[in-house]
C-alpha atoms as a PDB file:
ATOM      1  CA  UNK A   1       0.000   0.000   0.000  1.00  0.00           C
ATOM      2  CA  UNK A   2       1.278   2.977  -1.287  1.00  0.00           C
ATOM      3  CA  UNK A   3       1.409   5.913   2.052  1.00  0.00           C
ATOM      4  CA  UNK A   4       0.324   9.407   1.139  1.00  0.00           C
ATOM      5  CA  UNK A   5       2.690  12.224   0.411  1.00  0.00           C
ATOM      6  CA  UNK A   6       2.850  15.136   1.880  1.00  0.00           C
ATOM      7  CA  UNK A   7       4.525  18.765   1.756  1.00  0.00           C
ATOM      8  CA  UNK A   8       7.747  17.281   2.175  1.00  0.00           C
ATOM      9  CA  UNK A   9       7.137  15.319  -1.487  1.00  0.00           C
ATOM     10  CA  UNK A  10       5.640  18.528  -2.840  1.00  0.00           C
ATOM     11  CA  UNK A  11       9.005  20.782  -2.013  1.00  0.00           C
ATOM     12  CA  UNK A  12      11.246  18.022  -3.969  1.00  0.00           C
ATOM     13  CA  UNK A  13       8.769  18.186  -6.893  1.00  0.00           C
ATOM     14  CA  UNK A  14       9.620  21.298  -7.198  1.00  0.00           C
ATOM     15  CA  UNK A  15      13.174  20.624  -6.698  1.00  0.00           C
ATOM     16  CA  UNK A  16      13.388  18.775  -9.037  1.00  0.00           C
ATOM     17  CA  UNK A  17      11.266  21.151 -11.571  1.00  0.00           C
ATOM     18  CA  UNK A  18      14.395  23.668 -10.535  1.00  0.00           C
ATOM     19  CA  UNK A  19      16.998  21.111 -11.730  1.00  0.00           C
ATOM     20  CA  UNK A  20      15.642  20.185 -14.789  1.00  0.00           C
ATOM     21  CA  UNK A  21      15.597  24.054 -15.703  1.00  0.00           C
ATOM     22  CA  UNK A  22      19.585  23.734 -14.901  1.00  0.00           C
ATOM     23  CA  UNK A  23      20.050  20.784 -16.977  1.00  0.00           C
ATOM     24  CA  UNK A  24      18.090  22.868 -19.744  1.00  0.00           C
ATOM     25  CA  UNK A  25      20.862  25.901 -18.881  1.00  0.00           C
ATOM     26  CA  UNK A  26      23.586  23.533 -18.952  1.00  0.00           C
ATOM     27  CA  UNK A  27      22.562  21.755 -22.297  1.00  0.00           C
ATOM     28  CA  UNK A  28      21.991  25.268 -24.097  1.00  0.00           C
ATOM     29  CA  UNK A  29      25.278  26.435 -22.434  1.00  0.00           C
ATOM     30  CA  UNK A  30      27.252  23.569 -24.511  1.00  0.00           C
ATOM     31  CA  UNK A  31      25.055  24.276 -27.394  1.00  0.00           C
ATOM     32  CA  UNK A  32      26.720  27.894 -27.077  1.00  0.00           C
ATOM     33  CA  UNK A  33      29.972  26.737 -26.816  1.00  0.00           C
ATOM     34  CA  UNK A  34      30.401  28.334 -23.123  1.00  0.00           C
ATOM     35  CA  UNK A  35      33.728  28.342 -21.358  1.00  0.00           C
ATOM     36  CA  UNK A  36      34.016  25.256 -19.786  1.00  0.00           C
ATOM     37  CA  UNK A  37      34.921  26.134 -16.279  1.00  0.00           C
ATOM     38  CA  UNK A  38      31.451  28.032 -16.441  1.00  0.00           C
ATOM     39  CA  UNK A  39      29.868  24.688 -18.008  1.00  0.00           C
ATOM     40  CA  UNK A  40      31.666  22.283 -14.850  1.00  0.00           C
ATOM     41  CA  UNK A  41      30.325  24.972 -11.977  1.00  0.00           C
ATOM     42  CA  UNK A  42      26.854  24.380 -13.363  1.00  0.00           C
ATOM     43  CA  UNK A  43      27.218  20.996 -13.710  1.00  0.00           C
ATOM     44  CA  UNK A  44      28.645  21.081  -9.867  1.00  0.00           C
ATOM     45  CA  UNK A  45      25.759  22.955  -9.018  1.00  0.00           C
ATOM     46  CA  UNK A  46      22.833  20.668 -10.778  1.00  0.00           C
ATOM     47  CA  UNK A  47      24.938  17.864  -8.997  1.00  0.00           C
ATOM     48  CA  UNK A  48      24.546  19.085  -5.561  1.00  0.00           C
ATOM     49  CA  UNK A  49      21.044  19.982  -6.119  1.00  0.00           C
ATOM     50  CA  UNK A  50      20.546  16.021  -6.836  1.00  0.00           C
ATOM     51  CA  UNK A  51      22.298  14.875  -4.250  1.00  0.00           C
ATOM     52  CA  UNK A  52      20.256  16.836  -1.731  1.00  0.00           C
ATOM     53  CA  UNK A  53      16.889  15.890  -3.017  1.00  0.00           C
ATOM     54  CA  UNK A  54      18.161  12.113  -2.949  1.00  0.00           C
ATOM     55  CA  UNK A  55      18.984  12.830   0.717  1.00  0.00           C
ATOM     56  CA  UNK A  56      15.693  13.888   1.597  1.00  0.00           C
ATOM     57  CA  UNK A  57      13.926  11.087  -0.277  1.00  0.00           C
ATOM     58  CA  UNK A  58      16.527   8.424   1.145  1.00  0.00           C
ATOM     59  CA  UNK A  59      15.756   9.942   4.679  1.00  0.00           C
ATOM     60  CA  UNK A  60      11.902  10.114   3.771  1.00  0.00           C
ATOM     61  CA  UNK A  61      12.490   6.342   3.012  1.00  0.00           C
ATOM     62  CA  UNK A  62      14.061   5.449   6.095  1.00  0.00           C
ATOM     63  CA  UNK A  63      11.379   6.700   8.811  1.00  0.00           C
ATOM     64  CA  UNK A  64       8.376   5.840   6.719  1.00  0.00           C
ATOM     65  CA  UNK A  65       8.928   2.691   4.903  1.00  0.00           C
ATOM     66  CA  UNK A  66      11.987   1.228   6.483  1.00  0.00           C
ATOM     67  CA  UNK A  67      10.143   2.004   9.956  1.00  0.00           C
ATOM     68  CA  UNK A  68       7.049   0.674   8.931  1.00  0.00           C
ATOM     69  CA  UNK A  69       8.505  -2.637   8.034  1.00  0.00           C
ATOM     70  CA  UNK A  70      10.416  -3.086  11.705  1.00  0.00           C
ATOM     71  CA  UNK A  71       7.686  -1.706  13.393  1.00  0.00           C
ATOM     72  CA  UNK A  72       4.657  -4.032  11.603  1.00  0.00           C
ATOM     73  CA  UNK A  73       6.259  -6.578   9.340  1.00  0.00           C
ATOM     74  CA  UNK A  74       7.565 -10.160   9.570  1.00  0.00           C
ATOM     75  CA  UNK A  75      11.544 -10.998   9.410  1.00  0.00           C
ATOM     76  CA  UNK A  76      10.342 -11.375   5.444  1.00  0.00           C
ATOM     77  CA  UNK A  77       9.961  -7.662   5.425  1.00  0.00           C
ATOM     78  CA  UNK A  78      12.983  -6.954   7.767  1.00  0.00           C
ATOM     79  CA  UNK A  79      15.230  -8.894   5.483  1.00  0.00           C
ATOM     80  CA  UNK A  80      14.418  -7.425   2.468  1.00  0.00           C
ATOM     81  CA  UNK A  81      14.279  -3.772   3.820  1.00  0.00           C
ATOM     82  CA  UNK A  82      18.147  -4.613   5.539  1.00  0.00           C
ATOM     83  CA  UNK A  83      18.905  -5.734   1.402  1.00  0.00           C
ATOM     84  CA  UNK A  84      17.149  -2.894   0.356  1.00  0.00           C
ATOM     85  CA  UNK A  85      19.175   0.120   2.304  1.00  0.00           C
ATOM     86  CA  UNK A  86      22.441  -2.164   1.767  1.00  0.00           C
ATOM     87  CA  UNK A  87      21.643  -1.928  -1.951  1.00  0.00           C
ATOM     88  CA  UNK A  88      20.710   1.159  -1.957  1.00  0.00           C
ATOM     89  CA  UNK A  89      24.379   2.724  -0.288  1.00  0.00           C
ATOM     90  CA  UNK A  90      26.300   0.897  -2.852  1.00  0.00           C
ATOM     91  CA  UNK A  91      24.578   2.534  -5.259  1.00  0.00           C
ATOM     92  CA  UNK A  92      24.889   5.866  -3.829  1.00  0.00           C
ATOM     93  CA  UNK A  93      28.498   5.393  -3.199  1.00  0.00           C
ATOM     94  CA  UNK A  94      29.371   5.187  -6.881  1.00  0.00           C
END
């Protein structure tokens, strides 16, 4: 069952509406054949932006569905969430 989002999911949509717009910037800056130090400090930029909405939905994650699951599930659900998270840091370490 899928929870309900609230503000919180609301602020990254429009996070996210903000880095698209960058990634538009950075695309037409190429396109214009900026100088590149300009091009890698936006790309820095749209990067960071990225990596703080992942934050917030990793941390979202944690204390709604993680919680959920070793608050109300079976060691089934445990499991898999503990596989889940482990997953998930490799993949956020690369």
């Amino acid at each position: 069952m899928k929870k309900k989002l609230g503000t919180a999911h609301h602020e990254r949509l429009i996070a996210l509406s903000r880095i698209e717009g960058q990634v538009r910037g950075i695309r037409k800056m190429v396109e214009a054949r900026r100088y590149c130090v300009e091009i890698l400090n936006a790309l820095a930029a749209a990067r960071g932006a990225l990596k703080r909405v992942e934050a917030k939905i990793l941390s979202a994650h944690l204390d709604a569905c993680v919680r959920d699951a070793f608050e109300n599930g079976n060691e089934k659900d445990k499991n898999e969430k503990m596989q889940e998270i482990a997953g998930l840091f490799q993949a956020l370490r690369k």
